[in-house]
Each structure stands twice: as C-alpha cells, then as structure tokens.
N, C-alpha and C. Protein backbone atom coordinates (compact mmCIF):
# COMPACT_ATOMS: atom_id res chain seq x y z
N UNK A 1 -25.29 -9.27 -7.20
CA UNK A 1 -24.41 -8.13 -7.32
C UNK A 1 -23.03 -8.47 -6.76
N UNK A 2 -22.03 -8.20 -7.38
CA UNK A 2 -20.44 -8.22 -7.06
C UNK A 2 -19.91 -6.97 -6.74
N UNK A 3 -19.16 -7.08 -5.49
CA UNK A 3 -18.72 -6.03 -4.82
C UNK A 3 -17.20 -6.12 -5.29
N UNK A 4 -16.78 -5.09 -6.31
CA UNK A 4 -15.26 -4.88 -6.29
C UNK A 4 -14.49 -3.80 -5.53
N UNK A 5 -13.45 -4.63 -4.94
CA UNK A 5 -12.55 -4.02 -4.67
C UNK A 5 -11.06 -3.56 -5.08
N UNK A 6 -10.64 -2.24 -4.90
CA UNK A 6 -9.00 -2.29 -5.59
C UNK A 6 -8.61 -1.69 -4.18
N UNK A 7 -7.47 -2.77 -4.16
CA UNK A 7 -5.97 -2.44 -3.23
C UNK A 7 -5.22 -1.63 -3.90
N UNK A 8 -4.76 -0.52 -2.97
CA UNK A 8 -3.57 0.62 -2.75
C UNK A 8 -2.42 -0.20 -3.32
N UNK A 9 -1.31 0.50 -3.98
CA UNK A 9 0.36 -0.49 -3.84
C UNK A 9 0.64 -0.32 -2.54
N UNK A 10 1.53 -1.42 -2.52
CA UNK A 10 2.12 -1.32 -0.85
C UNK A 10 3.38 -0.09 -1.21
N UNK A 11 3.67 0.89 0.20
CA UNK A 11 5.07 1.58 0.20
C UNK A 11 6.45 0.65 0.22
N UNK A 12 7.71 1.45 0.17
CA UNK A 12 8.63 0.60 -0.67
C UNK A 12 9.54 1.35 0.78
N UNK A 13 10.35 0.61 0.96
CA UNK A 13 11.56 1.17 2.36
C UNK A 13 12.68 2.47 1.56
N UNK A 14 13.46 3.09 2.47
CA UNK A 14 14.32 4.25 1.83
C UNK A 14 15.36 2.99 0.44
N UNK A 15 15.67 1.95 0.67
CA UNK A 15 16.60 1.47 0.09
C UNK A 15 16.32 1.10 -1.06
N UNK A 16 14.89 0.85 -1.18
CA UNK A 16 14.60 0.59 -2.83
C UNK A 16 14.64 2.26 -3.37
N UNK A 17 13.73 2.77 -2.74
CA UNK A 17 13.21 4.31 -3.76
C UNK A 17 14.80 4.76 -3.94
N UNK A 18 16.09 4.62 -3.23
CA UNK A 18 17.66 4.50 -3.52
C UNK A 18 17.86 4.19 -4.82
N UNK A 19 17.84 2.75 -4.92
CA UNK A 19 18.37 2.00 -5.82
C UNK A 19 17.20 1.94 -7.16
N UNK A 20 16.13 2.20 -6.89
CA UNK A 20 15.00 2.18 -7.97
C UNK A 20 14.17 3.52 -8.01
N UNK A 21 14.70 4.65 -8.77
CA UNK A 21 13.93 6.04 -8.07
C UNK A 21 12.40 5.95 -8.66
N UNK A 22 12.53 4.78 -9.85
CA UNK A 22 10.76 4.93 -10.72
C UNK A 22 9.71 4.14 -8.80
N UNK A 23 10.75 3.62 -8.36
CA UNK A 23 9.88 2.92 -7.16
C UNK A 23 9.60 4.11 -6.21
N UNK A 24 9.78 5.10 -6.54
CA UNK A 24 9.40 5.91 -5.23
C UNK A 24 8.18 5.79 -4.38
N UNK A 25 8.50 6.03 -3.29
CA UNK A 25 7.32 6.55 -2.61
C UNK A 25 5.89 7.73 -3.23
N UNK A 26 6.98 8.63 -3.71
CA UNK A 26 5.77 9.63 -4.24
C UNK A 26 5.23 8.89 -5.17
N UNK A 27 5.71 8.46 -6.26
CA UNK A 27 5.41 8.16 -7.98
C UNK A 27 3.90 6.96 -7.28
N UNK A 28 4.48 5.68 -5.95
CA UNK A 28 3.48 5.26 -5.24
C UNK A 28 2.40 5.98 -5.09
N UNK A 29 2.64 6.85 -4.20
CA UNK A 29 1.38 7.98 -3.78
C UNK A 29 0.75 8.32 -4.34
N UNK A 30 1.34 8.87 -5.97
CA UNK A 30 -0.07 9.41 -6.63
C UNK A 30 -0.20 8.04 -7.28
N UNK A 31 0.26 7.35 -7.77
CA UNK A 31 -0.84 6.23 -8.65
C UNK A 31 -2.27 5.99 -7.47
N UNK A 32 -1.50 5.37 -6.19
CA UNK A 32 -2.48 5.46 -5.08
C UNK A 32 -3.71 6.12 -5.25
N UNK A 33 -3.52 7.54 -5.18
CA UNK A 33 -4.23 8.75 -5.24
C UNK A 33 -5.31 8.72 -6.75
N UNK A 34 -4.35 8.34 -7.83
CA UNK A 34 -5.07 8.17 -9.33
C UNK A 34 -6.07 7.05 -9.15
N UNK A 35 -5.58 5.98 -8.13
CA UNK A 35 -6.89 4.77 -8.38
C UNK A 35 -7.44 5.01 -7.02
N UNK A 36 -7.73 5.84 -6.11
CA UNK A 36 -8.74 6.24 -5.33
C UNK A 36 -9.46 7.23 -5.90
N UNK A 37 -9.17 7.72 -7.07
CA UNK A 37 -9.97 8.92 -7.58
C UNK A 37 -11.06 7.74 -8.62
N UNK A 38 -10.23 7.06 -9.23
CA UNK A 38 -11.21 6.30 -9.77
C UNK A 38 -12.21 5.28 -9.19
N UNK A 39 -11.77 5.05 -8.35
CA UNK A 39 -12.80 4.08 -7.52
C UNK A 39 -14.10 5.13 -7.08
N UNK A 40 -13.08 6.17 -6.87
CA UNK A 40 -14.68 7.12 -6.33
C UNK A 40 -15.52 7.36 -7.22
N UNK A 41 -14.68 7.45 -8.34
CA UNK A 41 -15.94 7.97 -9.80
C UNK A 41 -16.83 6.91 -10.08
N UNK A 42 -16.17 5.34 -10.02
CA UNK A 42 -17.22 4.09 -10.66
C UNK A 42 -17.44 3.42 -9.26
N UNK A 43 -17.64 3.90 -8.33
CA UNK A 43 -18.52 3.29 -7.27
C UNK A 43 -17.36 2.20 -6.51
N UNK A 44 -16.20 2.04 -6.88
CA UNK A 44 -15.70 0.97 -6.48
C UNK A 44 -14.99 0.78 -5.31
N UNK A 45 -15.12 0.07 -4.18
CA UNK A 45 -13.85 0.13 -2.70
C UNK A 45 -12.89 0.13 -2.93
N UNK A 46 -12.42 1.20 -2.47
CA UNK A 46 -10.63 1.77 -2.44
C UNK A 46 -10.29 1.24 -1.21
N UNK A 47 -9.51 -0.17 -0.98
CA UNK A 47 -8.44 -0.27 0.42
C UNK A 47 -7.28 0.12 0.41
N UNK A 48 -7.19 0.72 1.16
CA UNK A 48 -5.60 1.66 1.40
C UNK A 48 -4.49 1.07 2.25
N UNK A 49 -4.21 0.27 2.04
CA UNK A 49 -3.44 -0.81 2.54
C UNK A 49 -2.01 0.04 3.02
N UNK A 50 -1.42 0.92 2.13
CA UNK A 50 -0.77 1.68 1.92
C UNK A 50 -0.44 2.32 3.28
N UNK A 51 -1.08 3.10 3.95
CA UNK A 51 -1.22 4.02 4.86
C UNK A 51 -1.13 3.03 5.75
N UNK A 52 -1.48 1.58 5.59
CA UNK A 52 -1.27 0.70 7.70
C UNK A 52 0.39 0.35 7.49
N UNK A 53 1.14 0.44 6.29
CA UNK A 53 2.14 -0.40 6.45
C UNK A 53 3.55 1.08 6.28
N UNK A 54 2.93 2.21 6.04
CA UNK A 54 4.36 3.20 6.21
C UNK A 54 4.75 3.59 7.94
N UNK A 55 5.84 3.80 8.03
CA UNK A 55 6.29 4.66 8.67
C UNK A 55 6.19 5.99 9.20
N UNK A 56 6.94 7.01 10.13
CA UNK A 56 6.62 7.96 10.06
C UNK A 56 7.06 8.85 9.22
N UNK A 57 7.91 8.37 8.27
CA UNK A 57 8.57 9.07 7.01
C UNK A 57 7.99 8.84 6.00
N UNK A 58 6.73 8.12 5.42
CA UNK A 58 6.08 8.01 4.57
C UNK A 58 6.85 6.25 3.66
N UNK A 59 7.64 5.79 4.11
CA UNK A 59 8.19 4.78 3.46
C UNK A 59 7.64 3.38 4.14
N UNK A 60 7.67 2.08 3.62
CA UNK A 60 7.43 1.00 4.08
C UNK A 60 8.36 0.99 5.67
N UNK A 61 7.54 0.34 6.83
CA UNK A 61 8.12 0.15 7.45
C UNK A 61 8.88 -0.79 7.78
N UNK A 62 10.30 -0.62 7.89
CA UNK A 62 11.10 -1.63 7.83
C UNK A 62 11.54 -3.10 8.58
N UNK A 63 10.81 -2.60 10.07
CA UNK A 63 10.10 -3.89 10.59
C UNK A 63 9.43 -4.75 10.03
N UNK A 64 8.49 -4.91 8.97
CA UNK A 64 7.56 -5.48 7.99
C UNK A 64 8.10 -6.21 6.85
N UNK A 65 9.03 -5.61 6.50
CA UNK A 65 9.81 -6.22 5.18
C UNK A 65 11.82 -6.85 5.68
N UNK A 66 11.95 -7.58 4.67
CA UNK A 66 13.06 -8.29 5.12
C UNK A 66 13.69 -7.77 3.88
N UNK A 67 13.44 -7.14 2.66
CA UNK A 67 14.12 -6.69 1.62
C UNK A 67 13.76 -5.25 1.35
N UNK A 68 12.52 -4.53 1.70
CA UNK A 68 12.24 -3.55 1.21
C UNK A 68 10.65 -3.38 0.10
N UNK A 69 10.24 -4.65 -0.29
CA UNK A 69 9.45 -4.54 -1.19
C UNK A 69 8.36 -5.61 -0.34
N UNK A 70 8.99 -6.82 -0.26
CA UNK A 70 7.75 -7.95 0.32
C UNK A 70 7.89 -7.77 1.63
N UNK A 71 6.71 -8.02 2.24
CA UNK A 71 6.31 -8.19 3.48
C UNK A 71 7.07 -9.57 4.24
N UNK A 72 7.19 -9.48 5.67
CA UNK A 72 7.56 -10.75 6.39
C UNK A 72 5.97 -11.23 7.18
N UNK A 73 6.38 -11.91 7.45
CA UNK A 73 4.90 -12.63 9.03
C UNK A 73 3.73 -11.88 9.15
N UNK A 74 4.84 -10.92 10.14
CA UNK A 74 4.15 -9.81 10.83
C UNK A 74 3.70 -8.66 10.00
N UNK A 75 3.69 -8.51 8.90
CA UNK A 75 3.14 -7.85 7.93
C UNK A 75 1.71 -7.81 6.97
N UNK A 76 2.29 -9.47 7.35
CA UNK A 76 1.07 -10.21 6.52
C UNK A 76 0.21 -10.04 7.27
N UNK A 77 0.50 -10.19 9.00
CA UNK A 77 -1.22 -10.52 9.56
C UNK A 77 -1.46 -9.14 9.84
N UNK A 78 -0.91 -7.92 9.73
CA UNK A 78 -1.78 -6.67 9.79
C UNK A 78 -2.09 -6.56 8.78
N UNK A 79 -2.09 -6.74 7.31
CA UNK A 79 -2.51 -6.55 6.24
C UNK A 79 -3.80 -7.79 6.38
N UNK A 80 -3.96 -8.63 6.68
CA UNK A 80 -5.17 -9.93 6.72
C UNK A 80 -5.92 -8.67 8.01
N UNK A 81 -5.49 -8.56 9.03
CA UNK A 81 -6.38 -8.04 9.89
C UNK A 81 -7.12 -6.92 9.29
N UNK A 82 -6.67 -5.93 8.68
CA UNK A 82 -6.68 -4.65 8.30
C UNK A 82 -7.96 -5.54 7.21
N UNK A 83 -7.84 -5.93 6.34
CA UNK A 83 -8.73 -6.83 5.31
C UNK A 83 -9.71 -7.54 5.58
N UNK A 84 -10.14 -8.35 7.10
CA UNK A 84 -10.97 -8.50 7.74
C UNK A 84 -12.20 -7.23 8.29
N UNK A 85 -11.86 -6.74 8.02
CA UNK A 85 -12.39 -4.94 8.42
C UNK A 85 -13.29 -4.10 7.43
N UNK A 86 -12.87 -4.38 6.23
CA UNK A 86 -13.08 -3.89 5.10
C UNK A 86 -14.72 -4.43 4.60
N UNK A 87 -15.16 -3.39 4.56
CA UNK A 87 -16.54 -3.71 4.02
C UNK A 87 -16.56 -3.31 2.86
C-alpha cells in the first residue's frame, strides 16, 4: 500500500499579492482549503505547510523568504522539520 500525500501552496509576502493580485493570499487559501477538502473525501494526507510559514497577517513570513515567493535556509529547515512529523 502507498501512502499519498498533498502539500498546501506555500503563502506569498504583502509584496507579491502587490504586484501579482492572482498570487494572493486568499485566492492561496481557498485552493488550500479546495485540496484539503479533497484529500478528505479520497482518504489522502493533507500537509499544511501553509499555516508553519505565515505570519501574523496571514502572509509568508518575511524572515523566510529573500524575494517573497522562495524560501531561504531557515525556511527550509522548518519546512524539513515540520515534514519529519508528518505521518
């Protein structure tokens, strides 16, 4: 038996959802929301990766990213830690 999993999108900092409004945070949230609904229907692990890497404003935290979209270092190893966890 194979255990699948689907990852959350990562959140995006205030400066993209700026310059890219299809990048929003919300438009994020519900796809988020659309493929945790489906994972629940076909049995499949939803990691929410999403929720370790925002802020308290709901946006990527900007400590984490050096542009707004990709992660730096220190991003990566809470996302590996956070993924070590995951059953």
């Amino acid at each position: 038996d194979t255990k699948i999993y689907i990852q959350s999108i990562f959140p995006v900092s205030a400066n993209i959802e700026n310059e890219r409004p299809l990048l929003s945070n919300q438009n994020i949230d519900e796809f988020n929301h659309a493929l945790r609904g489906m994972c629940d229907e076909h049995g499949i692990c939803f990691v929410d990766v999403c929720s370790l890497l925002k802020d308290e404003h709901g946006r990527l935290d900007e400590s984490l990213s050096s542009d707004g979209i990709h992660l730096k270092f220190q991003g990566y190893g809470l996302w590996l830690d956070y993924l070590k966890n995951v059953k």
